[in-house]
C-alpha atoms as a PDB file:
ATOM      1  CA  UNK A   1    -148.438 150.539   5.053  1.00  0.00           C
ATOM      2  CA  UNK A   2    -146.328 150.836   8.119  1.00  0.00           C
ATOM      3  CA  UNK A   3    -148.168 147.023   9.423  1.00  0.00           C
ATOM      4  CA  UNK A   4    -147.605 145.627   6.598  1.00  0.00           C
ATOM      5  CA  UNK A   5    -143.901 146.067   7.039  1.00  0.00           C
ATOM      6  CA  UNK A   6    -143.184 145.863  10.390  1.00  0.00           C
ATOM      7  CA  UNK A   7    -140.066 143.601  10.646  1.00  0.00           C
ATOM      8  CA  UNK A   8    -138.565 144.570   7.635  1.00  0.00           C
ATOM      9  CA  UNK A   9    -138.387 147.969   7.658  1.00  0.00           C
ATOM     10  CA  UNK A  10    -138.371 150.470  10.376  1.00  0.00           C
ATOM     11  CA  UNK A  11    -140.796 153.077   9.651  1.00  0.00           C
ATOM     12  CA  UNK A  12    -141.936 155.821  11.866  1.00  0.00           C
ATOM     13  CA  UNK A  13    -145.288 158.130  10.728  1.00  0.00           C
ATOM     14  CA  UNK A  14    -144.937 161.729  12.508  1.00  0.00           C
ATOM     15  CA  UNK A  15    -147.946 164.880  11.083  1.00  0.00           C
ATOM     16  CA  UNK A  16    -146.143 168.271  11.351  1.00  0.00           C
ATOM     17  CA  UNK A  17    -148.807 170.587  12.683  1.00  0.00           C
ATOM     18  CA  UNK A  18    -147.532 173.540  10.092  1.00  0.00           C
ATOM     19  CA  UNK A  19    -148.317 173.234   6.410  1.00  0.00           C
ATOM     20  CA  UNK A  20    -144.992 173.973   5.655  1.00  0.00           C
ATOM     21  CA  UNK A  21    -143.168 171.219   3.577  1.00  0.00           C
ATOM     22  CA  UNK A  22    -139.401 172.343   4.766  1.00  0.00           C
ATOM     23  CA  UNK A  23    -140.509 171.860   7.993  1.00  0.00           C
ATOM     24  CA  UNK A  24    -141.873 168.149   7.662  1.00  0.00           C
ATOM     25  CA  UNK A  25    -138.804 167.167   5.674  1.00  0.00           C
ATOM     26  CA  UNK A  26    -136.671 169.009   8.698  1.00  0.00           C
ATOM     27  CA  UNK A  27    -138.580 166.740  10.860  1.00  0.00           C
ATOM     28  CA  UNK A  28    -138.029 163.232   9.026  1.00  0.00           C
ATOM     29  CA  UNK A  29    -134.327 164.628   8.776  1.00  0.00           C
ATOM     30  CA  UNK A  30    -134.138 165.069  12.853  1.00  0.00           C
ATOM     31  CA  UNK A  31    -135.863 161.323  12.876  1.00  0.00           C
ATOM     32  CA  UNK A  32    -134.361 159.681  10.211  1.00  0.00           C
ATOM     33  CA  UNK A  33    -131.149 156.899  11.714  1.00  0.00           C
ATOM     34  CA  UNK A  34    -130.217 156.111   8.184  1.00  0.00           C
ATOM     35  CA  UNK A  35    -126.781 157.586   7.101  1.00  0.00           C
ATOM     36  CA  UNK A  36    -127.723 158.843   3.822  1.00  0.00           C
ATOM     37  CA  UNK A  37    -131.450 160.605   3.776  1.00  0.00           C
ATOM     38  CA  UNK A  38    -133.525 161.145   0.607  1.00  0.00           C
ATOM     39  CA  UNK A  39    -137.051 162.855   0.747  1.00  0.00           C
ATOM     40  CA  UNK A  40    -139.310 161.825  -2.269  1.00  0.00           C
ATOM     41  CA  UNK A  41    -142.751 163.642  -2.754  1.00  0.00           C
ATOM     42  CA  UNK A  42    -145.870 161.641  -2.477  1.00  0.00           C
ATOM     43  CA  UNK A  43    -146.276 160.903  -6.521  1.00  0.00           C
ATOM     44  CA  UNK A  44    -143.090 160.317  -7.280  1.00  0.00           C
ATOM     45  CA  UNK A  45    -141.902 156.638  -8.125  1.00  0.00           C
ATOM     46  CA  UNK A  46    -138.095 155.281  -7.421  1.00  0.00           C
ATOM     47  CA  UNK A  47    -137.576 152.639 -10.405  1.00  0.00           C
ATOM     48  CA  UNK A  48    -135.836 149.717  -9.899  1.00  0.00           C
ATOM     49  CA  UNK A  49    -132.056 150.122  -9.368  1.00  0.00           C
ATOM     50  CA  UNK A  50    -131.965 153.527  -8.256  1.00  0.00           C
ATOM     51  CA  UNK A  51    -131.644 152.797  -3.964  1.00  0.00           C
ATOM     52  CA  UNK A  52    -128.758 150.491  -5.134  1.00  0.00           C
ATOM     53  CA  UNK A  53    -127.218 153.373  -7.671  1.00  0.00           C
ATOM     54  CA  UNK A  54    -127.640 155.834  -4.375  1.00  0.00           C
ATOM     55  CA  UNK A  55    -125.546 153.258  -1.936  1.00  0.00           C
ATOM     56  CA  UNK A  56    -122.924 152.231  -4.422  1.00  0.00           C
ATOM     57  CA  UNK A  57    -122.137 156.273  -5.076  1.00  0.00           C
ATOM     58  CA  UNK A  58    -121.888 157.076  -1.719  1.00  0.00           C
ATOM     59  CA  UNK A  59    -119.769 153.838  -0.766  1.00  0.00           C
ATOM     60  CA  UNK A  60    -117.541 154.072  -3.714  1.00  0.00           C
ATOM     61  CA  UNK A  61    -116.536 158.080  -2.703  1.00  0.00           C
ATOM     62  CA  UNK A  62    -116.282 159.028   0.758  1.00  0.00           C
ATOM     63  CA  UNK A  63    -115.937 162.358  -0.140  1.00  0.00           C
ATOM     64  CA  UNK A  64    -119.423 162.671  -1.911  1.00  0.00           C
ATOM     65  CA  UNK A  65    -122.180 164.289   0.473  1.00  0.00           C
ATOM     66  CA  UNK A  66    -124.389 165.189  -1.974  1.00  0.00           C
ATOM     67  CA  UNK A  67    -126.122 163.449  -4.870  1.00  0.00           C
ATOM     68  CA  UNK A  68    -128.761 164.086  -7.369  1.00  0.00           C
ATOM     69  CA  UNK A  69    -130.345 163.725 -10.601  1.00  0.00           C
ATOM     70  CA  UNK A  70    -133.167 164.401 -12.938  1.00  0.00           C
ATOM     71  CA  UNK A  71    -136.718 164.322 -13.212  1.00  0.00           C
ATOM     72  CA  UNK A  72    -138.123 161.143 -15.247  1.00  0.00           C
ATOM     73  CA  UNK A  73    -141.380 160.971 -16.946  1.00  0.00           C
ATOM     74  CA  UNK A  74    -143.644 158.328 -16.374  1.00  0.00           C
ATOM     75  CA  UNK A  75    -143.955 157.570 -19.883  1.00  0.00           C
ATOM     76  CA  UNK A  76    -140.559 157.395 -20.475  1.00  0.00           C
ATOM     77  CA  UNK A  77    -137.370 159.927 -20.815  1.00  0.00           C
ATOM     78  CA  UNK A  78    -136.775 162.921 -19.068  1.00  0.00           C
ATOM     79  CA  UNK A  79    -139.395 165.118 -17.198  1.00  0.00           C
ATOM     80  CA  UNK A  80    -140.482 168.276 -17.221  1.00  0.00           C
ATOM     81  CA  UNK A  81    -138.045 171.360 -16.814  1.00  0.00           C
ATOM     82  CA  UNK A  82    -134.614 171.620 -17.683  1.00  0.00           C
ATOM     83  CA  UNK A  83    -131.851 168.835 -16.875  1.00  0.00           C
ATOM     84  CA  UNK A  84    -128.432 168.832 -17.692  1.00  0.00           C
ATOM     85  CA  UNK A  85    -126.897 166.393 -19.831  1.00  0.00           C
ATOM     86  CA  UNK A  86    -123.463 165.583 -18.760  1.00  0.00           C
ATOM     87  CA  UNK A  87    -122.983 164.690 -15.261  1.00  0.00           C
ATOM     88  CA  UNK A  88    -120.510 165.863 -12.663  1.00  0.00           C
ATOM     89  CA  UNK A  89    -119.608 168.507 -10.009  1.00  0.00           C
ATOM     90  CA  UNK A  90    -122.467 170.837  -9.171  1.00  0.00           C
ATOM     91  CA  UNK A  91    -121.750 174.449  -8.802  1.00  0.00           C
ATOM     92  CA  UNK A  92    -123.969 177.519  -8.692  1.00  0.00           C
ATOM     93  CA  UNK A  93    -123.619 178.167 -12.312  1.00  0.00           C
ATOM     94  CA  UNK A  94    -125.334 174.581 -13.245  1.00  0.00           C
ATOM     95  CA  UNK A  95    -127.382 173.865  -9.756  1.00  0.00           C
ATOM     96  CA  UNK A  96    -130.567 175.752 -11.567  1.00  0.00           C
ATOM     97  CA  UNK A  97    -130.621 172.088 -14.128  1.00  0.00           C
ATOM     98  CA  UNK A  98    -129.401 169.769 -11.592  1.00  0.00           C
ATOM     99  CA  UNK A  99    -131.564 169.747  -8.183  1.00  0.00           C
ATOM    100  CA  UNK A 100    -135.058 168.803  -7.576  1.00  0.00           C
ATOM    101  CA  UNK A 101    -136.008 168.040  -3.818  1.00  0.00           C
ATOM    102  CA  UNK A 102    -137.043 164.719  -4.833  1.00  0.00           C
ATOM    103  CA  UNK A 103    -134.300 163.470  -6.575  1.00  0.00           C
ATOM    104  CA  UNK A 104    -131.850 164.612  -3.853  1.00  0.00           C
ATOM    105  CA  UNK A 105    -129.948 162.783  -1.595  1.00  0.00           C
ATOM    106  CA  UNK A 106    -126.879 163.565   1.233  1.00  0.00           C
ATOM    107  CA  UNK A 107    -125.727 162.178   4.103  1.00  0.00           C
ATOM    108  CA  UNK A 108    -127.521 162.107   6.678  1.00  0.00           C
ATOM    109  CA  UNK A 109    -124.626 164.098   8.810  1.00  0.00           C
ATOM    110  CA  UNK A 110    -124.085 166.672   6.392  1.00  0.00           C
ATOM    111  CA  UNK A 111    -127.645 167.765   5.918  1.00  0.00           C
ATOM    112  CA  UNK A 112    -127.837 167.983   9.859  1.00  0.00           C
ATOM    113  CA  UNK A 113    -124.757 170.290   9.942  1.00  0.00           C
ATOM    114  CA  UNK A 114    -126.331 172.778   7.025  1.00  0.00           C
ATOM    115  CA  UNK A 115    -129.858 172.759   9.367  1.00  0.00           C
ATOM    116  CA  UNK A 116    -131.987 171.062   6.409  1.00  0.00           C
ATOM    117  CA  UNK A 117    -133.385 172.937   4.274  1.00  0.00           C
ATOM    118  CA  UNK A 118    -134.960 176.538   4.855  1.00  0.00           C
ATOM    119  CA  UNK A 119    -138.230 176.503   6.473  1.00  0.00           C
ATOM    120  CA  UNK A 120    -138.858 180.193   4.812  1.00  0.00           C
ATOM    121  CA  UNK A 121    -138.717 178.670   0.996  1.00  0.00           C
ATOM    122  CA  UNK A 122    -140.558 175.909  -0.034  1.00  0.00           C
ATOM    123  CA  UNK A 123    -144.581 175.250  -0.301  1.00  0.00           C
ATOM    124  CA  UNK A 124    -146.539 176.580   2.545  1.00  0.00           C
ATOM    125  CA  UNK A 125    -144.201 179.919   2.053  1.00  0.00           C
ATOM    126  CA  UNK A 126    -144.341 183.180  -0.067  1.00  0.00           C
ATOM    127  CA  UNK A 127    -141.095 181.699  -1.491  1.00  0.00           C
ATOM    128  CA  UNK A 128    -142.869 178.415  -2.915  1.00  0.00           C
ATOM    129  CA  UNK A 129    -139.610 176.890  -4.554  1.00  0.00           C
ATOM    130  CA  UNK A 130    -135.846 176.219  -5.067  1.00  0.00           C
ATOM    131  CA  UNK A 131    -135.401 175.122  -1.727  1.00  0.00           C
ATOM    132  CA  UNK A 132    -133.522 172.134  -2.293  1.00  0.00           C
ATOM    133  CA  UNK A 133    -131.242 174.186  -4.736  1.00  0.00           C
ATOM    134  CA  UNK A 134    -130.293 176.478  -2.112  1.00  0.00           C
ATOM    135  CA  UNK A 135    -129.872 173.873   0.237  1.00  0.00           C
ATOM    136  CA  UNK A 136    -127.358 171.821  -2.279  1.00  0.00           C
ATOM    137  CA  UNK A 137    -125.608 175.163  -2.872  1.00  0.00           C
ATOM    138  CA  UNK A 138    -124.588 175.995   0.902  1.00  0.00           C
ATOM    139  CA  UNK A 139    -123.421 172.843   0.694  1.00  0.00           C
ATOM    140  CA  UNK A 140    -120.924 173.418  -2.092  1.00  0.00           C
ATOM    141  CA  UNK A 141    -120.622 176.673  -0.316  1.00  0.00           C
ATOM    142  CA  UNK A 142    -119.373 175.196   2.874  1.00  0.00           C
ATOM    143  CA  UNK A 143    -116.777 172.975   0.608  1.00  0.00           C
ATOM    144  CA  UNK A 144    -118.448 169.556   0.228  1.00  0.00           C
ATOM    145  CA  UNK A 145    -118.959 167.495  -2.402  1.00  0.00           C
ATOM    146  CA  UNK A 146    -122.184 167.401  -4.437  1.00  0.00           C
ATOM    147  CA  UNK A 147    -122.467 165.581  -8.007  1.00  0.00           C
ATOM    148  CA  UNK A 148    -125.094 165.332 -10.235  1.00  0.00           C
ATOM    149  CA  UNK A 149    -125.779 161.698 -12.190  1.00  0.00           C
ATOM    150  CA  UNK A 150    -127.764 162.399 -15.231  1.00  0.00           C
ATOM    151  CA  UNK A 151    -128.514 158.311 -15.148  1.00  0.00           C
ATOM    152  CA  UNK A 152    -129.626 158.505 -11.927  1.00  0.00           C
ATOM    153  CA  UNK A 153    -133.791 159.168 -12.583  1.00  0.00           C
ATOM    154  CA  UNK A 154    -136.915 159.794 -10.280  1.00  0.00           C
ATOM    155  CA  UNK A 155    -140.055 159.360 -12.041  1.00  0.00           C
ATOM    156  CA  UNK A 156    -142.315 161.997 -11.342  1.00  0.00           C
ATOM    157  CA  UNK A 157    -145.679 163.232 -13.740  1.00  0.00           C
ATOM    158  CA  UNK A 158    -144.728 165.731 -16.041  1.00  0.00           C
ATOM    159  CA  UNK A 159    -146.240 169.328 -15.277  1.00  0.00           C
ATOM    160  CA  UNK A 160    -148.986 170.506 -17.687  1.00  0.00           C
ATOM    161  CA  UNK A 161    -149.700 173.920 -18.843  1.00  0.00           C
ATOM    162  CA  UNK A 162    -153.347 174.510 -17.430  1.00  0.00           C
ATOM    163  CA  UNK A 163    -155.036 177.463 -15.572  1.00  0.00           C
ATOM    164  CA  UNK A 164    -154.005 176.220 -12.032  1.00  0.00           C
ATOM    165  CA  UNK A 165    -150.414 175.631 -12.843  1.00  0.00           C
ATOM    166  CA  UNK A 166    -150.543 179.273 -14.715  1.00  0.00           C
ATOM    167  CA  UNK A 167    -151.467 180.333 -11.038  1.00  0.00           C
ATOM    168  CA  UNK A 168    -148.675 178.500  -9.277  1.00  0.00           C
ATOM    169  CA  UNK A 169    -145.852 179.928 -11.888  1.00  0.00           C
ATOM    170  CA  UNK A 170    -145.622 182.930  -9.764  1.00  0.00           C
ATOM    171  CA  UNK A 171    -145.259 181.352  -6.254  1.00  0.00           C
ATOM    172  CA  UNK A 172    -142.858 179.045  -7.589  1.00  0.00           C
ATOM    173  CA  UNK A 173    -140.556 182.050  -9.461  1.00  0.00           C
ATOM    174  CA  UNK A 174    -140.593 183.975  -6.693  1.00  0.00           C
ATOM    175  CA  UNK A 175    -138.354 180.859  -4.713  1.00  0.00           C
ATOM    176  CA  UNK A 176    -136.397 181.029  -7.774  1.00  0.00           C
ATOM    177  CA  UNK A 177    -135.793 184.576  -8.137  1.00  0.00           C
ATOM    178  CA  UNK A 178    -135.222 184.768  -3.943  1.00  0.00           C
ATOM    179  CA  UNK A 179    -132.457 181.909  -4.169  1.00  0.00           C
ATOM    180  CA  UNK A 180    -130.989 183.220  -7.717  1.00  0.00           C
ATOM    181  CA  UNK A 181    -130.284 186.556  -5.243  1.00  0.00           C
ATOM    182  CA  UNK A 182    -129.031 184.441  -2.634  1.00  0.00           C
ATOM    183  CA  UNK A 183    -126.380 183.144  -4.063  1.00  0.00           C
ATOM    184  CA  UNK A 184    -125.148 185.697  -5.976  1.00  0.00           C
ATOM    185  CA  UNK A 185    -124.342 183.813  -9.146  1.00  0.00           C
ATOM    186  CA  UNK A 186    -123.616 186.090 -11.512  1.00  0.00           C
ATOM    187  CA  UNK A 187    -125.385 187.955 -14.241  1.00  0.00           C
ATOM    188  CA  UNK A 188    -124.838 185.348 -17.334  1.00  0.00           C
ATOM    189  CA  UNK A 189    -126.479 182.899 -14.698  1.00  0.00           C
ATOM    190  CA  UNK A 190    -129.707 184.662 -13.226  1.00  0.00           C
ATOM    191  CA  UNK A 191    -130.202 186.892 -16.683  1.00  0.00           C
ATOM    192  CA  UNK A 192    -131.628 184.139 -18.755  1.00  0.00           C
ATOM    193  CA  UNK A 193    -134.492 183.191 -15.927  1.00  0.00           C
ATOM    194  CA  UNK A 194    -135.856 186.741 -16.788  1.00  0.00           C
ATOM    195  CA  UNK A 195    -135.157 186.399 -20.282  1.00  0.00           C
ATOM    196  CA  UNK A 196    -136.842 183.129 -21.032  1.00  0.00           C
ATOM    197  CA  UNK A 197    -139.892 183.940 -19.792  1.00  0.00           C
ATOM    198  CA  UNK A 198    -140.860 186.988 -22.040  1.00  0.00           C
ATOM    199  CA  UNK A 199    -140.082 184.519 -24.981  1.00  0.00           C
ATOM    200  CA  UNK A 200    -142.310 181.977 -24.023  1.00  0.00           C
ATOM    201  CA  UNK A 201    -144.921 184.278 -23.392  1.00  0.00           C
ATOM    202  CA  UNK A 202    -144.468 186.301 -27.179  1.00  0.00           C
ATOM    203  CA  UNK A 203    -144.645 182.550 -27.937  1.00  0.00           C
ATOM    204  CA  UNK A 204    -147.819 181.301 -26.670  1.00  0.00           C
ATOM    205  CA  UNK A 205    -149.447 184.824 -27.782  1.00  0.00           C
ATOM    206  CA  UNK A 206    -147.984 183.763 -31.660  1.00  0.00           C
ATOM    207  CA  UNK A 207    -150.027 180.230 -31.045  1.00  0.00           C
ATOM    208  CA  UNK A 208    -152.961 181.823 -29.446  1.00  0.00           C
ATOM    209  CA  UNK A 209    -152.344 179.901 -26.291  1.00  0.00           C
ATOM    210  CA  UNK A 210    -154.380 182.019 -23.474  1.00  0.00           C
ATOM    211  CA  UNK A 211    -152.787 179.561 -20.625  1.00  0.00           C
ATOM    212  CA  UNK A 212    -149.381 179.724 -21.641  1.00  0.00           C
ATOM    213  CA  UNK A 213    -148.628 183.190 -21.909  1.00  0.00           C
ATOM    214  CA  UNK A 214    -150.528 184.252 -18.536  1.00  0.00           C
ATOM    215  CA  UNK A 215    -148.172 180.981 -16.953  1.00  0.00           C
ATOM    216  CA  UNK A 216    -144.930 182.932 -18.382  1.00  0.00           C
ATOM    217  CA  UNK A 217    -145.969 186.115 -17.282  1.00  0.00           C
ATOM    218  CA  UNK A 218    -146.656 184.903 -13.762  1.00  0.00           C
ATOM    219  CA  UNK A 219    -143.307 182.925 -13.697  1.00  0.00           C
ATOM    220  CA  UNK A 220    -141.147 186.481 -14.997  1.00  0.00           C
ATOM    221  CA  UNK A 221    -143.725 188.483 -12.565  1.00  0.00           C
ATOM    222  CA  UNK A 222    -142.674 185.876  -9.328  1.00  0.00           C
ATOM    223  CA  UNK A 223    -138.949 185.843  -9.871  1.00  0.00           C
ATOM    224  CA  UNK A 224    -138.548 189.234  -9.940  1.00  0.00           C
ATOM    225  CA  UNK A 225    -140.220 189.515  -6.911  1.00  0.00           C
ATOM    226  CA  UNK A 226    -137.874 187.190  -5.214  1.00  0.00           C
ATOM    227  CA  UNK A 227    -134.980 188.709  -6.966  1.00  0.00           C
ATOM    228  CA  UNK A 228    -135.967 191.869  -5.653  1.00  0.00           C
ATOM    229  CA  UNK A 229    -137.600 190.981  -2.188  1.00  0.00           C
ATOM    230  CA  UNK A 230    -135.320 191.893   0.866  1.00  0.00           C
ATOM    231  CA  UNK A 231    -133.196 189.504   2.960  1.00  0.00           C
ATOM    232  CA  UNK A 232    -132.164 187.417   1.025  1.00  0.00           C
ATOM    233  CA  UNK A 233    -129.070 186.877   2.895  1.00  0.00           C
ATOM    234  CA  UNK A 234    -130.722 186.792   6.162  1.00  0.00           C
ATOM    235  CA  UNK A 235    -130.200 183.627   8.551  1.00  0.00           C
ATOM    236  CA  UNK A 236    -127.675 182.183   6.467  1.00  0.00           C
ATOM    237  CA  UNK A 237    -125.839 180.130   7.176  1.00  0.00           C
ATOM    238  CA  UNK A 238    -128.340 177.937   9.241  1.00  0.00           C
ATOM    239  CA  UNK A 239    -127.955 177.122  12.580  1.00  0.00           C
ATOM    240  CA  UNK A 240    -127.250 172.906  12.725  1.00  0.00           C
ATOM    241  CA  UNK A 241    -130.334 170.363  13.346  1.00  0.00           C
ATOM    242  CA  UNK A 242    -130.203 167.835  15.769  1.00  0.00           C
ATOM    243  CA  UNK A 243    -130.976 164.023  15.003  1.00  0.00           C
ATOM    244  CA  UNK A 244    -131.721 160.999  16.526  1.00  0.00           C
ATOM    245  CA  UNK A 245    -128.520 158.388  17.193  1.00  0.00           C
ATOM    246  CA  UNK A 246    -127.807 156.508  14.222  1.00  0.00           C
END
């Protein structure tokens, strides 16, 4: 991949030697010479349009450092989870339906200055998700300027309810419920991520559905272990990254 574009693009391959996915990202971020950095997983698809949609927001607004969107499904429409639909300012009351790491983009400055994203959430961590949330919100925290572009679509495959995603529900609530406690948004914000949960479980129990409810239980049973797990508050703000000259 890299040979094949040599002289058109410059690309650089680097293997982190943790299995820690903050870390890797941290690690393109210190490489990266572009001034806005975005950090796609390795199924996800950028349509047509949407590098162009990234530049023009960023050149049109000086002020904007941060910019995201939703999910998109493959076949068409939005992905799985749940995406705002009007666009605009993100704050900690709405960040929970705005972010997804990779649909998230910020200039390349700013993310150095916030030291990337925490290399204790994430996969490859007992905290397994809603790091890019909390990295978004310490940047609204430190006063800049993050939007979210409901037209502005990663596709991505849509999550299915099977026995292996049942058993990742918990790692990833526990990130949730961690970063909910973080930020201390308020009750009317981190209330209905407990709530939820018990319904879809009474749900899938009404339907028979075996997978479901054991994946709702594990979600409620994660986040409030990361609501409730210690330190939350620890380390933060992070200290600033260094990167290569642009």
């Amino acid at each position: 991949m890299i040979a094949r574009h040599a002289g058109r693009v410059p690309l650089v391959r680097h293997r982190s030697d943790r299995a820690n996915a903050c870390h890797a990202r941290n690690l393109g971020l210190s490489l990266a010479r572009g001034a806005i950095v975005g950090f796609p997983d390795d199924d996800c698809v950028y349509p047509p349009g949407v590098l162009a949609r990234v530049d023009a927001a960023f050149a049109a607004d000086p002020a904007l450092r941060v910019l995201t969107g939703p999910a998109a499904s493959p076949e068409g429409g939005l992905g799985s989870g749940r995406w705002r639909r009007d666009g605009g300012p993100i704050t900690p009351a709405n960040a929970w339906t705005s972010v997804i790491e990779f649909n998230l983009f910020l200039r390349r400055e700013t993310a150095l200055a916030l030291g990337g994203f925490d290399e204790r959430l994430g996969p490859g961590t007992p905290f397994g998700s809603a790091e890019g949330n909390d990295l978004v919100l310490r940047a609204v925290a430190a006063g800049h300027k993050a939007l979210y572009d409901p037209e502005l679509r990663v596709a991505h495959p849509d999550k299915r309810m099977t026995a292996a995603a049942a058993e990742r529900a918990r790692l990833y609530g526990t990130g949730l419920g961690f970063v909910l406690r973080r930020h201390r948004v308020p009750t009317s914000v981190w209330l209905p991520f407990f709530v939820r949960p018990v319904g879809g479980a009474a749900l899938g129990a009404l339907h028979g559905d075996a997978v479901a409810v054991r994946h709702h239980l594990e979600s409620l049973r994660g986040r409030w272990a990361g609501f409730t797990a210690p330190g939350s508050g620890e380390g933060v703000p992070l200290p600033p990254l260094s990167g290569q000259p642009a």
